[in-house]
PDB file of N, CA and C in Angstrom:
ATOM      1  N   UNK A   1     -15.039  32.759 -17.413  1.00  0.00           N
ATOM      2  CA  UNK A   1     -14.421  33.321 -16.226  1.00  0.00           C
ATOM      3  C   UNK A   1     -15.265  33.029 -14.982  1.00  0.00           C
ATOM      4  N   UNK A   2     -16.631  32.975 -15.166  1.00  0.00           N
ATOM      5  CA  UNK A   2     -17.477  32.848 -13.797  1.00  0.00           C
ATOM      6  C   UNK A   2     -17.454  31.580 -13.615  1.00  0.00           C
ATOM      7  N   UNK A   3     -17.515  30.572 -14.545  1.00  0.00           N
ATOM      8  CA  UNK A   3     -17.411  29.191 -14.329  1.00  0.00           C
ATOM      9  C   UNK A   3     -16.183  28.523 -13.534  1.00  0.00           C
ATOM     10  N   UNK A   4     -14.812  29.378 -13.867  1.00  0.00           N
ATOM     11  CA  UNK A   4     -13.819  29.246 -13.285  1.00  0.00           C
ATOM     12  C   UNK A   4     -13.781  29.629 -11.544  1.00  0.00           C
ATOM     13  N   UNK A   5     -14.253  30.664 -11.340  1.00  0.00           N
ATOM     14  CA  UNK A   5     -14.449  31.372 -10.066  1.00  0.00           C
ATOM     15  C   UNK A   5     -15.518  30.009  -9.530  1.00  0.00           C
ATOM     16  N   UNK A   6     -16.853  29.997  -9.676  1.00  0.00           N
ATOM     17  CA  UNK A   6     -17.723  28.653  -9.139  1.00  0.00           C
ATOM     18  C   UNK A   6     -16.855  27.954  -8.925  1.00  0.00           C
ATOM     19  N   UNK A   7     -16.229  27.146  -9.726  1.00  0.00           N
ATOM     20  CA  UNK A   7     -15.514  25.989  -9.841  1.00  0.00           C
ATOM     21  C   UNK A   7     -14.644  26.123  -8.392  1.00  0.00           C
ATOM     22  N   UNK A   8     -14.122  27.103  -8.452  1.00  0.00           N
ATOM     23  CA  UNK A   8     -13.201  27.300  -7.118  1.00  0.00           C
ATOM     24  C   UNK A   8     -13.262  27.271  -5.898  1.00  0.00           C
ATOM     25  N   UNK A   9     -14.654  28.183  -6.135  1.00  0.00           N
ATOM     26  CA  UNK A   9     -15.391  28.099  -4.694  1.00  0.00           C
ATOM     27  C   UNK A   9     -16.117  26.878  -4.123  1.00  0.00           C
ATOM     28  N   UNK A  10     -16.317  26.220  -5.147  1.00  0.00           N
ATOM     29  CA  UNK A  10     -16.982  25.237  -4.912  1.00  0.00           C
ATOM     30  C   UNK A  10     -15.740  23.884  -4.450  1.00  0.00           C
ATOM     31  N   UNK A  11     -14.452  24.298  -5.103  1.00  0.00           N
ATOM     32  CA  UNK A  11     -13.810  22.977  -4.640  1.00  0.00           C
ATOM     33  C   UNK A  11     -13.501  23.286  -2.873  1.00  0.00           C
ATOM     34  N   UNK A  12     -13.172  24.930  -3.069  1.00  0.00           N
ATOM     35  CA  UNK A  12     -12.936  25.373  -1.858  1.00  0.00           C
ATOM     36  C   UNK A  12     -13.845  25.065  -0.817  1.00  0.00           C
ATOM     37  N   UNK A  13     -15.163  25.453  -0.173  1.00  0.00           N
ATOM     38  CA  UNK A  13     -16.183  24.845   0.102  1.00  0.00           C
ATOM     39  C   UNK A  13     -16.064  23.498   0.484  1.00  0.00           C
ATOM     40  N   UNK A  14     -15.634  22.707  -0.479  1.00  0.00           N
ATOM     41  CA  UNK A  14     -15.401  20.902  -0.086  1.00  0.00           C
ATOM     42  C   UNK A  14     -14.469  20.766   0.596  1.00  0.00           C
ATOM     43  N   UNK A  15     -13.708  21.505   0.200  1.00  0.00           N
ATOM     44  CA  UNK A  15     -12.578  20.983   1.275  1.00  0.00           C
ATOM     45  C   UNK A  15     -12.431  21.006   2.898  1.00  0.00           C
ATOM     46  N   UNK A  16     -13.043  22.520   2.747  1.00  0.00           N
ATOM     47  CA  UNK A  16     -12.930  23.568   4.042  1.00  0.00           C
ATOM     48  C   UNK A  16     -14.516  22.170   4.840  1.00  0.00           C
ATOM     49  N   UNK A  17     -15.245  22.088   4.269  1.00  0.00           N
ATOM     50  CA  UNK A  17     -15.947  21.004   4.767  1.00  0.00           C
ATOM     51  C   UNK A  17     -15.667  19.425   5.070  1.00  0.00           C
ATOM     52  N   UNK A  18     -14.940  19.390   4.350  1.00  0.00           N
ATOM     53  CA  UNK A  18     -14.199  17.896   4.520  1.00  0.00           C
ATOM     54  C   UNK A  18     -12.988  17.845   6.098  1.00  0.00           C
ATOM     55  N   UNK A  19     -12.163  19.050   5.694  1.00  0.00           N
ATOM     56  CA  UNK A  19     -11.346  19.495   7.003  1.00  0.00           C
ATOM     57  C   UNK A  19     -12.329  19.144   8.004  1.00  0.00           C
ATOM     58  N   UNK A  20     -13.646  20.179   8.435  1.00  0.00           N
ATOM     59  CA  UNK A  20     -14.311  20.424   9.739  1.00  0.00           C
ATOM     60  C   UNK A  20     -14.608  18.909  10.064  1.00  0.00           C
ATOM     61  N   UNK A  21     -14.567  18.248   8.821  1.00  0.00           N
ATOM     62  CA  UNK A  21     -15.517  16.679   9.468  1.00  0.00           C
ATOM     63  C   UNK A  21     -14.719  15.927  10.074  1.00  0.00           C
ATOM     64  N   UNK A  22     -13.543  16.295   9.828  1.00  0.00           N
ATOM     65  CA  UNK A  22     -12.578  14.687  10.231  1.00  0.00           C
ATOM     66  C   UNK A  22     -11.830  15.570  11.091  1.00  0.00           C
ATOM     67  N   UNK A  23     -11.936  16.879  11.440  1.00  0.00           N
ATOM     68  CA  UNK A  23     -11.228  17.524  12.308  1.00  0.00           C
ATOM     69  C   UNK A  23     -11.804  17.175  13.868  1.00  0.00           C
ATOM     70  N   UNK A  24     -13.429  16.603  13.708  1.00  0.00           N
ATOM     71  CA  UNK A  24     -14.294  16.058  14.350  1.00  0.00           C
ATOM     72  C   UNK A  24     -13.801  14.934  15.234  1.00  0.00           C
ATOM     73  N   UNK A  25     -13.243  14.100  14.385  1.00  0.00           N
ATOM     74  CA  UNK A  25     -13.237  12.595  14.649  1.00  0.00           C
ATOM     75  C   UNK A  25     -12.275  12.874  16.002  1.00  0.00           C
ATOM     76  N   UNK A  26     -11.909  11.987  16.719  1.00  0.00           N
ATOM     77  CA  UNK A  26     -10.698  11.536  17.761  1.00  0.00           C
ATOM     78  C   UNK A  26     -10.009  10.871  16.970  1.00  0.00           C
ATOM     79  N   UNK A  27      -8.479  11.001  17.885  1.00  0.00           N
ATOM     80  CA  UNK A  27      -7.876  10.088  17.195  1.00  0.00           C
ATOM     81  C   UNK A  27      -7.526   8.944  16.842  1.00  0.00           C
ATOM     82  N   UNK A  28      -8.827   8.325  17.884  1.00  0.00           N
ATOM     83  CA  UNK A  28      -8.669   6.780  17.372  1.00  0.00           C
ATOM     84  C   UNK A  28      -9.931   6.115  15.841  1.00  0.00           C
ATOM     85  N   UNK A  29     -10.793   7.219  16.025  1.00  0.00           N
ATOM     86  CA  UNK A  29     -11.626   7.331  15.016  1.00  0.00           C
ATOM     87  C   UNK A  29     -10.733   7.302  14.148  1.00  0.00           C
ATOM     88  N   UNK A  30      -9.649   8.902  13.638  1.00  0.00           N
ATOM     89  CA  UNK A  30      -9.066   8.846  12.630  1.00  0.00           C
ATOM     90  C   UNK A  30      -7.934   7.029  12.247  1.00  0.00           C
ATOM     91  N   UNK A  31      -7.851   6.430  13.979  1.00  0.00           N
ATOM     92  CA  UNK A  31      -6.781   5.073  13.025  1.00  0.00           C
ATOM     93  C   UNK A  31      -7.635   4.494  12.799  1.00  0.00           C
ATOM     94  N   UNK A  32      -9.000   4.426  13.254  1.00  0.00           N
ATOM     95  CA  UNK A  32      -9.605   3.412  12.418  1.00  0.00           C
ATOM     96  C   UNK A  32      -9.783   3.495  11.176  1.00  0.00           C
ATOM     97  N   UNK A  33      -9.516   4.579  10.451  1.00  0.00           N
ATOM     98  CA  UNK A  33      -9.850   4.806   8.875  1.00  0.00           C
ATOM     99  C   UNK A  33      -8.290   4.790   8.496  1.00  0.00           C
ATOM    100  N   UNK A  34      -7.035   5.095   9.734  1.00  0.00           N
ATOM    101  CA  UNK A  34      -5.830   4.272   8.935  1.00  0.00           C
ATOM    102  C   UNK A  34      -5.317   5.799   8.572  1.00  0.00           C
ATOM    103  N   UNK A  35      -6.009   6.981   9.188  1.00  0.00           N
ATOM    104  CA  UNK A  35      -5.161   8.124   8.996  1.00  0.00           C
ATOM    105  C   UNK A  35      -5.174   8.749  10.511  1.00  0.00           C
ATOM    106  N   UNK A  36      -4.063  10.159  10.134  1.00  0.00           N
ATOM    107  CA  UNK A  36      -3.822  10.522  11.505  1.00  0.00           C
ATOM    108  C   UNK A  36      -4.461  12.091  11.067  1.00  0.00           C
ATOM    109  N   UNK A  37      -3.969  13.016  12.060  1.00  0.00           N
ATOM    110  CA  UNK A  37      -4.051  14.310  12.101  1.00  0.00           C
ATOM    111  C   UNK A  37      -3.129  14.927  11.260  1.00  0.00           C
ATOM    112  N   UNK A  38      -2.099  14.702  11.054  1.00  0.00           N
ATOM    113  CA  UNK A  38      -1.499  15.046   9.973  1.00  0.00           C
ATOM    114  C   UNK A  38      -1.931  14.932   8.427  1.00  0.00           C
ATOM    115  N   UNK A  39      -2.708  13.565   8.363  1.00  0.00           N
ATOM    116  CA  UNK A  39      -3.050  13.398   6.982  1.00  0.00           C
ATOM    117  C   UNK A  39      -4.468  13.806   6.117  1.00  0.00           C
ATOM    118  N   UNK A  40      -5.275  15.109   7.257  1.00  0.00           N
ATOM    119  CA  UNK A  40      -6.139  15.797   7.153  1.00  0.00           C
ATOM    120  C   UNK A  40      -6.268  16.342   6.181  1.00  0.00           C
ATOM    121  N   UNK A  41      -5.468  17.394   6.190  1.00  0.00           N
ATOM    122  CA  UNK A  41      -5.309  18.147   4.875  1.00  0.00           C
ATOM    123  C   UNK A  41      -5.162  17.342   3.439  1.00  0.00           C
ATOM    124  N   UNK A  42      -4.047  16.353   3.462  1.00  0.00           N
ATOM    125  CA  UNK A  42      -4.457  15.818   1.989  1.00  0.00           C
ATOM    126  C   UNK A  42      -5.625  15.309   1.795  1.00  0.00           C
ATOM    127  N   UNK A  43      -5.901  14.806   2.413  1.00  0.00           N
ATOM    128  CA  UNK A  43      -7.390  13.846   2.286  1.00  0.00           C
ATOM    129  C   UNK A  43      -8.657  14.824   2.181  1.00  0.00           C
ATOM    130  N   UNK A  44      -8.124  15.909   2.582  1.00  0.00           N
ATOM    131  CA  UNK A  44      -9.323  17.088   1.957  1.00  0.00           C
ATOM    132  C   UNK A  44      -9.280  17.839   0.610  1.00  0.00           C
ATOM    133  N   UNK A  45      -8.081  17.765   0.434  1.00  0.00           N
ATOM    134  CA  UNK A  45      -7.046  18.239  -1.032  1.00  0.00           C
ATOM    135  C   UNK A  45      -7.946  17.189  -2.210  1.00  0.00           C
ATOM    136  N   UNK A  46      -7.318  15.672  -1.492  1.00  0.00           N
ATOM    137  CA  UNK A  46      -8.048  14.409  -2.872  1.00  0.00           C
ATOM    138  C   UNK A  46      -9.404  14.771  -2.567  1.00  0.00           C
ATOM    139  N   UNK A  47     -10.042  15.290  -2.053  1.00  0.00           N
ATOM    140  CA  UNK A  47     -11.414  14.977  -1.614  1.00  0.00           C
ATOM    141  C   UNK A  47     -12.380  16.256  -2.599  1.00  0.00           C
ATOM    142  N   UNK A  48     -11.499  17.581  -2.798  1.00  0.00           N
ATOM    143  CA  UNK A  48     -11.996  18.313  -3.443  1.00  0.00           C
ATOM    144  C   UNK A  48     -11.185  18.586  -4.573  1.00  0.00           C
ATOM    145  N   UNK A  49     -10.953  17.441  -5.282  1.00  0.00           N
ATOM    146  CA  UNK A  49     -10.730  17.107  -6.806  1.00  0.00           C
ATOM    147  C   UNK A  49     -11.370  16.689  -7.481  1.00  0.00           C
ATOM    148  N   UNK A  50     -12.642  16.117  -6.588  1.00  0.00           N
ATOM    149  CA  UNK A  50     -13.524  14.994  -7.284  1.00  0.00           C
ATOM    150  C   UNK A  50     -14.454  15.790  -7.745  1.00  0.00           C
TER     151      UNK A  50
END
């Protein structure tokens, strides 16, 4: 059960960190990587799967 809870927090954590970083960028930063503001959230989603 605690491993489950870590696990969570910890994907949670990545994500919520992954968001702040690219929430960073401008938006020409984000086309240079070929995403927009919209595609934030998934890319934080795949990002805290790993």
């Amino acid at each position: 059960m605690f491993d489950f809870i870590k696990t969570r927090y910890s994907r949670w954590q990545r994500y919520s960190r992954t968001v702040s970083e690219l929430e960073r960028l401008s938006a020409r930063e984000l086309a240079d990587l070929g995403l927009t503001t919209y595609d934030i959230p998934r890319v934080a989603r795949e990002a805290s799967r790993l």
